[in-house]
Protein backbone atom coordinates (compact mmCIF):
# COMPACT_ATOMS: atom_id res chain seq x y z
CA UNK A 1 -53.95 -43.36 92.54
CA UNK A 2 -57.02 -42.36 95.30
CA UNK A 3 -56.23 -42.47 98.58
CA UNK A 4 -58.24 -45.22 100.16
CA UNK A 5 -61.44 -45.02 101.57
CA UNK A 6 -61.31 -44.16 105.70
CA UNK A 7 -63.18 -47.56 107.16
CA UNK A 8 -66.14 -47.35 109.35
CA UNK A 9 -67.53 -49.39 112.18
CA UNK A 10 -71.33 -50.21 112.03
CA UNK A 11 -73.06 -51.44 115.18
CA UNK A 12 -74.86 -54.29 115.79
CA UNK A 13 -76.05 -57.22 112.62
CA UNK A 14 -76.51 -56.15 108.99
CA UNK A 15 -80.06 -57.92 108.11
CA UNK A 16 -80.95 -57.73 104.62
CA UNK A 17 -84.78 -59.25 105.27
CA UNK A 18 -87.72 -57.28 106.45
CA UNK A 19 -87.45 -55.67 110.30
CA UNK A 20 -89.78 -57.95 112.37
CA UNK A 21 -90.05 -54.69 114.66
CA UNK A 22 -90.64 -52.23 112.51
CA UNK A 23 -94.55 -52.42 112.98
CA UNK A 24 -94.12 -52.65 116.78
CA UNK A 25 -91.67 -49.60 117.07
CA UNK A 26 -93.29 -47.63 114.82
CA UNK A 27 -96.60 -47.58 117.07
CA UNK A 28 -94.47 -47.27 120.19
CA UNK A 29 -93.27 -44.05 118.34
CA UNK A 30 -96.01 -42.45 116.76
CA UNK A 31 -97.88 -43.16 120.92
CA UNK A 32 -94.60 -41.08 121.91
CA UNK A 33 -94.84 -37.97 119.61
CA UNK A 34 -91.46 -39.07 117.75
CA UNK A 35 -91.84 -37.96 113.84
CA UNK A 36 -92.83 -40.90 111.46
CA UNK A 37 -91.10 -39.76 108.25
CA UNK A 38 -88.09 -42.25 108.19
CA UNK A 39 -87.98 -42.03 104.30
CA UNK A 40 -88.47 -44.60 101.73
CA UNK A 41 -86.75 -47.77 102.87
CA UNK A 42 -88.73 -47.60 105.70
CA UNK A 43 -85.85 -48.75 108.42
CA UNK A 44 -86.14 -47.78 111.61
CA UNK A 45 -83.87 -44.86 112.77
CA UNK A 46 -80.98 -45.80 115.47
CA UNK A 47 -81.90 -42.88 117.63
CA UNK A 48 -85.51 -44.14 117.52
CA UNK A 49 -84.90 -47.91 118.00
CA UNK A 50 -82.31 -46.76 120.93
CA UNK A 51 -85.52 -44.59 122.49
CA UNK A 52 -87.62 -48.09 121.84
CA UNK A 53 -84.90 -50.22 123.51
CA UNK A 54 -84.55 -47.54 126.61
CA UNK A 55 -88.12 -46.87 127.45
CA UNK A 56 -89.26 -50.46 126.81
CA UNK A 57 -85.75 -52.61 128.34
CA UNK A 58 -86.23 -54.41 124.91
CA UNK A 59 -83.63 -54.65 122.39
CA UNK A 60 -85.16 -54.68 118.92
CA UNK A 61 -83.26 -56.81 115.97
């Protein structure tokens, strides 16, 4: 028998659908010299969207 898996708390909502702020954080971050790679799903990274959220007093979904 495997031990079980350790459990892990995620912050904030899991959203399946398309990021409505993707398009608007990614310009705020390429205008702010952060790197643009973020692979290929395409989600925004937390340490970005945390930068976003800081700078701008906005809290993305």
């Amino acid at each position: 028998m495997h031990a079980p898996l350790p459990a892990y708390t995620v912050r904030g909502s899991l959203s399946l659908g398309p990021d409505p702020d993707a398009d608007i954080i990614r310009t705020w971050a390429a205008e702010h010299g952060y790197p643009l790679n973020w692979g290929p799903s395409g989600h925004v990274p937390t340490s970005i969207r945390d930068a976003y959220a800081h700078a701008t007093g906005r809290r993305s979904h």
